[in-house]
PDB file of N, CA and C in Angstrom:
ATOM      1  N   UNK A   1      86.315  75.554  92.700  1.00  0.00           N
ATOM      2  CA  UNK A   1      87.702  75.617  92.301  1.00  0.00           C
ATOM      3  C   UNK A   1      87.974  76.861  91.448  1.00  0.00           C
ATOM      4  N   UNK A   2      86.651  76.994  90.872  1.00  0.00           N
ATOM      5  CA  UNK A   2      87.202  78.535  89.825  1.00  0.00           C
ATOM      6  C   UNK A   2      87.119  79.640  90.379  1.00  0.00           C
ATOM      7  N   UNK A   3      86.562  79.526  91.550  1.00  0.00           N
ATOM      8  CA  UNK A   3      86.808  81.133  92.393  1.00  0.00           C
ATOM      9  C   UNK A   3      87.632  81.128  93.152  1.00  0.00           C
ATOM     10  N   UNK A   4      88.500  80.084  93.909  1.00  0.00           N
ATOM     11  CA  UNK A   4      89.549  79.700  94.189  1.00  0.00           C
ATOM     12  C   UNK A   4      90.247  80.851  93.035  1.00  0.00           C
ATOM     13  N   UNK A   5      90.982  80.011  92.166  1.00  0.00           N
ATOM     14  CA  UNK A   5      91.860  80.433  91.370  1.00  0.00           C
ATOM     15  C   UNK A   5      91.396  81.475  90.825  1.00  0.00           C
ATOM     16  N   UNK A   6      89.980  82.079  90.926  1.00  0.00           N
ATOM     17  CA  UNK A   6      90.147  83.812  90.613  1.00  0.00           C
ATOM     18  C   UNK A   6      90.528  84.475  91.352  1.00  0.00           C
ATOM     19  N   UNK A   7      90.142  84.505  92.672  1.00  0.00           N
ATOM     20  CA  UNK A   7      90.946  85.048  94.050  1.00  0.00           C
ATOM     21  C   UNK A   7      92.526  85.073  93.670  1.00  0.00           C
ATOM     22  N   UNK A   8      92.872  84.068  93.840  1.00  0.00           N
ATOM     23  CA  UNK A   8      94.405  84.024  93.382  1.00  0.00           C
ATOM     24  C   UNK A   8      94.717  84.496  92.469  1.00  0.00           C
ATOM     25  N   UNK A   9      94.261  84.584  91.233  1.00  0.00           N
ATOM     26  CA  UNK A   9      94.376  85.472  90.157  1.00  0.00           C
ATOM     27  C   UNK A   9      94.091  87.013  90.751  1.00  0.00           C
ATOM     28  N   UNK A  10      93.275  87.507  91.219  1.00  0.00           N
ATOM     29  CA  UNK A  10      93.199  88.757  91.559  1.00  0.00           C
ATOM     30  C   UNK A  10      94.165  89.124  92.523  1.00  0.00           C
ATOM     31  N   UNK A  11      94.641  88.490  93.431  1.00  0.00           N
ATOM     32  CA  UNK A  11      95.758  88.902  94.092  1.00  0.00           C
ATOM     33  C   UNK A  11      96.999  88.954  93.490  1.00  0.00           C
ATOM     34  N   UNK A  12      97.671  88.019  92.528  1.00  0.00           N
ATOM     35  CA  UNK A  12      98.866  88.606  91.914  1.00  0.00           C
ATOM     36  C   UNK A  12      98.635  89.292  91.368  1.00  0.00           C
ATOM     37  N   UNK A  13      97.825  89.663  90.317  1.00  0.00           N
ATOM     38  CA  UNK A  13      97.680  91.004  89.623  1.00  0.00           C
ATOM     39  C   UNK A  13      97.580  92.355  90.732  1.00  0.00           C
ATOM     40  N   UNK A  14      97.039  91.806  92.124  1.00  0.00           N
ATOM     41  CA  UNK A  14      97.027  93.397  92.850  1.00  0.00           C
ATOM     42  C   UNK A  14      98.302  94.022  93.345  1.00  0.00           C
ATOM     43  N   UNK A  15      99.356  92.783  93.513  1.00  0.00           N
ATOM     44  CA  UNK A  15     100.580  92.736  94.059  1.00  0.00           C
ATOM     45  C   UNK A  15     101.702  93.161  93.217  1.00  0.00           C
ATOM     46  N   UNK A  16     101.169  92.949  91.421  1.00  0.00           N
ATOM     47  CA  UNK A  16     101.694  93.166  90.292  1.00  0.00           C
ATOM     48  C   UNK A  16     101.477  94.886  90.246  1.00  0.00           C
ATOM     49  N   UNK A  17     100.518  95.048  90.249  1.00  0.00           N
ATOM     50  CA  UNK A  17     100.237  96.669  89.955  1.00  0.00           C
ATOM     51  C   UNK A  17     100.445  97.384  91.034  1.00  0.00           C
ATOM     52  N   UNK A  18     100.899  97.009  92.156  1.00  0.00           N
ATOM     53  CA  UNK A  18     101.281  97.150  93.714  1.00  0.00           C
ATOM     54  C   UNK A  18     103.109  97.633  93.008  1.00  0.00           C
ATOM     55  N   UNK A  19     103.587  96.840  92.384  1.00  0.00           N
ATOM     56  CA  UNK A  19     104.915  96.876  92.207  1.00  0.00           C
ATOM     57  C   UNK A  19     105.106  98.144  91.328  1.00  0.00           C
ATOM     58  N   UNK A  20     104.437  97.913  90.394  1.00  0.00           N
ATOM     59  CA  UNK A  20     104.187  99.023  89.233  1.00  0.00           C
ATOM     60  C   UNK A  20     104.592 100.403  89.685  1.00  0.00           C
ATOM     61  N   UNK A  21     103.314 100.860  90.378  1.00  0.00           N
ATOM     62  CA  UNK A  21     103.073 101.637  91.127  1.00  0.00           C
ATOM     63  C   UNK A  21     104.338 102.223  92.011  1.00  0.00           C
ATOM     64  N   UNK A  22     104.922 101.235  92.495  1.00  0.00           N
ATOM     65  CA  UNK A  22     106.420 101.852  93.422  1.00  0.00           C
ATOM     66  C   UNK A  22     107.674 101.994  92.222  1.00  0.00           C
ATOM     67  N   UNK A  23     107.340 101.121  91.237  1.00  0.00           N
ATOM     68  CA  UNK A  23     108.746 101.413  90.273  1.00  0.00           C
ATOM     69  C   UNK A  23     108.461 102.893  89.558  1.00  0.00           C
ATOM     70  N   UNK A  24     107.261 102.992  89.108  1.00  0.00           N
ATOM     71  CA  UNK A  24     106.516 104.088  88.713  1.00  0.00           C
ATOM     72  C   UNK A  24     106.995 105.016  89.237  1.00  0.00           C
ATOM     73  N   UNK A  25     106.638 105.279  90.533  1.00  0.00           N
ATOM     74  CA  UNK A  25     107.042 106.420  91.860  1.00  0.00           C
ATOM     75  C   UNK A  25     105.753 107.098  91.393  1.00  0.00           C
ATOM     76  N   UNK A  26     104.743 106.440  91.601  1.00  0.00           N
ATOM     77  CA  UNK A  26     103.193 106.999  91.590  1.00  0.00           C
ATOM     78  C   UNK A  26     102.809 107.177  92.718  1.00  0.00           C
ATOM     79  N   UNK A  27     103.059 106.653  93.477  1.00  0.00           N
ATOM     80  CA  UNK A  27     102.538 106.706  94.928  1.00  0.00           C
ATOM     81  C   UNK A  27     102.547 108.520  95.836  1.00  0.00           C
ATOM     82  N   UNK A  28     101.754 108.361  96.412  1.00  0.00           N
ATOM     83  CA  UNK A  28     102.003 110.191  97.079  1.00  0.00           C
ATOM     84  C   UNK A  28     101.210 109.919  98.598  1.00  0.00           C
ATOM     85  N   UNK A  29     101.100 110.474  99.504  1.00  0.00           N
ATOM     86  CA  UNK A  29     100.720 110.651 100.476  1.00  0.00           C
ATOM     87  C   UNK A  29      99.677 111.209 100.572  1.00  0.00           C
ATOM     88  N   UNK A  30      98.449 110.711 100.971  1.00  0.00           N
ATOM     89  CA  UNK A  30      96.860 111.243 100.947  1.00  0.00           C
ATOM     90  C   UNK A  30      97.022 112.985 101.485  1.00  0.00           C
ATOM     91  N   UNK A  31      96.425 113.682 100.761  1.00  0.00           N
ATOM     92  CA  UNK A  31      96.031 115.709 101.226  1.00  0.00           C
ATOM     93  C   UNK A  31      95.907 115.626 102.335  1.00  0.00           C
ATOM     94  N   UNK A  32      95.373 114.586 103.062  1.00  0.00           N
ATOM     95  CA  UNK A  32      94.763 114.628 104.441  1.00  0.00           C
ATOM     96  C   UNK A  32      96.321 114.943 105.479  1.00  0.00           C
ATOM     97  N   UNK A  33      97.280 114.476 105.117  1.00  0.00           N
ATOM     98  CA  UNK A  33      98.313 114.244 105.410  1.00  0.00           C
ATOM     99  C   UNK A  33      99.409 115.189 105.116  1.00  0.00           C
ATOM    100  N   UNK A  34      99.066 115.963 104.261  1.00  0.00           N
ATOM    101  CA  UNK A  34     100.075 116.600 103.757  1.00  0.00           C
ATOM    102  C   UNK A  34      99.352 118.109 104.009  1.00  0.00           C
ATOM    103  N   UNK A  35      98.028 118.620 103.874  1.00  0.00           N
ATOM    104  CA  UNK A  35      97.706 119.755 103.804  1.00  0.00           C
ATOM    105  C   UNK A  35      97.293 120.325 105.119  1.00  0.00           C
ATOM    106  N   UNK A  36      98.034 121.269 105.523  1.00  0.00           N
ATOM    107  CA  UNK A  36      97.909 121.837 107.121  1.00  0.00           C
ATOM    108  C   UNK A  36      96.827 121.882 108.040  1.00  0.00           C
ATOM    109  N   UNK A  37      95.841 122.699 107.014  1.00  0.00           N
ATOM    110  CA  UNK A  37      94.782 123.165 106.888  1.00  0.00           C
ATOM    111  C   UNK A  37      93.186 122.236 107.068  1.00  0.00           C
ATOM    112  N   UNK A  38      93.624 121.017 106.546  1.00  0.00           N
ATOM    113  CA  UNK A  38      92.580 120.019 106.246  1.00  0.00           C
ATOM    114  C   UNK A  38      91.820 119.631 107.635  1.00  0.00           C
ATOM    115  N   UNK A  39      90.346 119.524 107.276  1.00  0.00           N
ATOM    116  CA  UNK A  39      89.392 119.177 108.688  1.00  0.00           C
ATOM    117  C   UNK A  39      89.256 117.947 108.137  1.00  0.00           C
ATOM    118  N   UNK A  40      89.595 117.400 109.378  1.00  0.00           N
ATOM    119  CA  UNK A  40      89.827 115.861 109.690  1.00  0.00           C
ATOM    120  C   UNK A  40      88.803 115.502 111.014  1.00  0.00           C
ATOM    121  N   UNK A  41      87.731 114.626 110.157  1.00  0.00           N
ATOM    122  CA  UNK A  41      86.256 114.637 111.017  1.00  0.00           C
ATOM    123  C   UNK A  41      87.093 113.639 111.907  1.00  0.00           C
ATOM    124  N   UNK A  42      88.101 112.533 112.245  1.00  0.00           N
ATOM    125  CA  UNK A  42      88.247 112.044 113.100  1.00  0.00           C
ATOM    126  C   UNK A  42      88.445 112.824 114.347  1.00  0.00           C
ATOM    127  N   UNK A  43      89.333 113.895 114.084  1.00  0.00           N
ATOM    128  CA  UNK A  43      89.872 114.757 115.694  1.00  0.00           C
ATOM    129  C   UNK A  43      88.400 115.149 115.802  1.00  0.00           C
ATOM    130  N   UNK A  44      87.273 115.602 115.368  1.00  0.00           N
ATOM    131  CA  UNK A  44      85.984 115.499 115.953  1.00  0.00           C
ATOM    132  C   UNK A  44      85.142 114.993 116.760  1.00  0.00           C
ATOM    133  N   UNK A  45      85.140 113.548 115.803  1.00  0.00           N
ATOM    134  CA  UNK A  45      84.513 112.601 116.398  1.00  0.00           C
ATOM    135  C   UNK A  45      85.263 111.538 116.700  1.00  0.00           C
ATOM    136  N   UNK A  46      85.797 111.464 117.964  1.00  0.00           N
ATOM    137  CA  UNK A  46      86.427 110.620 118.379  1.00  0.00           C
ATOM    138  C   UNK A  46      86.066 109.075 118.491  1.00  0.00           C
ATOM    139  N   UNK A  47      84.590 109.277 118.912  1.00  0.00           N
ATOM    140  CA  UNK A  47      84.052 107.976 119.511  1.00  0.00           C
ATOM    141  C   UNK A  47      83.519 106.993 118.170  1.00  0.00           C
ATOM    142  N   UNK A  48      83.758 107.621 117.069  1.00  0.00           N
ATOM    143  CA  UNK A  48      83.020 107.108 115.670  1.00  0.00           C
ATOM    144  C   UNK A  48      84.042 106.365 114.930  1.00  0.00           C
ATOM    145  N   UNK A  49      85.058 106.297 115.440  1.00  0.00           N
ATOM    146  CA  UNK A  49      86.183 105.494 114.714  1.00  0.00           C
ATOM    147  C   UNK A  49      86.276 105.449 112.808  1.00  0.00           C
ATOM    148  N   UNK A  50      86.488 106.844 112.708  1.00  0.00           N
ATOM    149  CA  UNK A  50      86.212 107.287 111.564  1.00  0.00           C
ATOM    150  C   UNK A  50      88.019 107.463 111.019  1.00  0.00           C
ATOM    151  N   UNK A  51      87.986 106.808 109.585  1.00  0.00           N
ATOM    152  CA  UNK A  51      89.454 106.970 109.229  1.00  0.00           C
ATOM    153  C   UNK A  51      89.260 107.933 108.086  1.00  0.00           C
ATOM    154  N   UNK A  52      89.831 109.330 108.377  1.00  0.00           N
ATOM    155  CA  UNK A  52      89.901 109.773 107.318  1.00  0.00           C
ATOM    156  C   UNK A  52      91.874 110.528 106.739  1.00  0.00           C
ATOM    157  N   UNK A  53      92.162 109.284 107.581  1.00  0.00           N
ATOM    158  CA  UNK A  53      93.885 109.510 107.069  1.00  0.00           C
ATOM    159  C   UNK A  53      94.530 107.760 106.827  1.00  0.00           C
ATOM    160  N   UNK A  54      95.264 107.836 105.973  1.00  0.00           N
ATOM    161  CA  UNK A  54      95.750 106.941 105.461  1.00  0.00           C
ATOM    162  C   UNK A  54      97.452 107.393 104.971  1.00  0.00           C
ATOM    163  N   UNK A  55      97.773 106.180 105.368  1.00  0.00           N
ATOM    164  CA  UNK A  55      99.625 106.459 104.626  1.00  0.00           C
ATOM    165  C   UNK A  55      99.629 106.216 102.800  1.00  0.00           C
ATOM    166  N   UNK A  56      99.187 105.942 102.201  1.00  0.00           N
ATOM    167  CA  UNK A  56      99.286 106.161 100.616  1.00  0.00           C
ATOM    168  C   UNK A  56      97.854 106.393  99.986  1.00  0.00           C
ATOM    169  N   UNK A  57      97.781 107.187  98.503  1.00  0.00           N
ATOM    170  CA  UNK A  57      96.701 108.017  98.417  1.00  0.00           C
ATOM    171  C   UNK A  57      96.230 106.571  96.898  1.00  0.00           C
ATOM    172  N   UNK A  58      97.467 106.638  96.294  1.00  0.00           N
ATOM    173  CA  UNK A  58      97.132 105.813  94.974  1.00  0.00           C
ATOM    174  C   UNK A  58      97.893 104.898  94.630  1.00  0.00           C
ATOM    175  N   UNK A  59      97.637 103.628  94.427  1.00  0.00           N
ATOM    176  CA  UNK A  59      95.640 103.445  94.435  1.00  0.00           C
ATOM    177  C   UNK A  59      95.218 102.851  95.330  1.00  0.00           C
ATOM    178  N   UNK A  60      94.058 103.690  95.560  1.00  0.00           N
ATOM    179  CA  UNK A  60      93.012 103.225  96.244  1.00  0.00           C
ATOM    180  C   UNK A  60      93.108 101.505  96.439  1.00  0.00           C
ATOM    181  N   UNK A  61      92.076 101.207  97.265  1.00  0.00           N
ATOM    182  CA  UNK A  61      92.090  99.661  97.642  1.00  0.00           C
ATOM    183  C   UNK A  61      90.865  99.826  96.560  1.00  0.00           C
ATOM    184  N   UNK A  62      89.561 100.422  96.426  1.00  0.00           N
ATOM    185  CA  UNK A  62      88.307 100.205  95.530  1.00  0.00           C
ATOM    186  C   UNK A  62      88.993 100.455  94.006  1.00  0.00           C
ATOM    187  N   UNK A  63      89.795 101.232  93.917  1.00  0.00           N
ATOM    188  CA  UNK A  63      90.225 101.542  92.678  1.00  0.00           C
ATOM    189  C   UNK A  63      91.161 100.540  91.829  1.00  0.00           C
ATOM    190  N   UNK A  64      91.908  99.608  92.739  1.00  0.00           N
ATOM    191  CA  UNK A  64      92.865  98.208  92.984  1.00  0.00           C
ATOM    192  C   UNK A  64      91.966  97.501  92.523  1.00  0.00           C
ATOM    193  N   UNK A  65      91.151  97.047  92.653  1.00  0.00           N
ATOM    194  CA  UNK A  65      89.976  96.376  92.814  1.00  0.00           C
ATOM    195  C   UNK A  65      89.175  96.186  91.550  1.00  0.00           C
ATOM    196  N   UNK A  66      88.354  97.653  91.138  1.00  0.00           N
ATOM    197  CA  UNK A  66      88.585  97.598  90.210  1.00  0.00           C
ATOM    198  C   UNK A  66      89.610  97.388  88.595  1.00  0.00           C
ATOM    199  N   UNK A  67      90.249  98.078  88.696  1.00  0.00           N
ATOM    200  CA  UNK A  67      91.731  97.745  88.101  1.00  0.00           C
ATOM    201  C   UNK A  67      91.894  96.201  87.456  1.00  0.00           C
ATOM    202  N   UNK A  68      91.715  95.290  88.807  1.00  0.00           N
ATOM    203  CA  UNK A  68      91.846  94.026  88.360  1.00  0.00           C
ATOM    204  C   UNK A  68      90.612  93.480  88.240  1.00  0.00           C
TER     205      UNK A  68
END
């Protein structure tokens, strides 16, 4: 039951600092995305199903994570 309700505890707090974050206007669009220039090992390696683009940069999901 108590990891139950830590789970749940860790999710409103991620959803809480999720909000933050947009009232903030912290959020930005990963370099990968924005910089012309950037080598992006996916157009490489196709067959490796490698993500190295994402639609928001911060925060992180490990950094979220930590956080809470």
């Amino acid at each position: 039951m108590g990891f139950v309700t830590l789970l749940i505890l860790m999710l409103l707090m991620r959803e809480m600092m999720n909000l933050y974050v947009e009232y903030a206007n912290l959020g930005r669009k990963r370099p990968t995305l924005v910089v012309k220039s950037a080598f992006l090992l996916s157009l490489m390696y196709h067959n490796l199903g490698l993500k190295d683009m994402s639609a928001h940069s911060f925060p992180g999901d490990h950094a979220a994570v930590l956080f809470t």
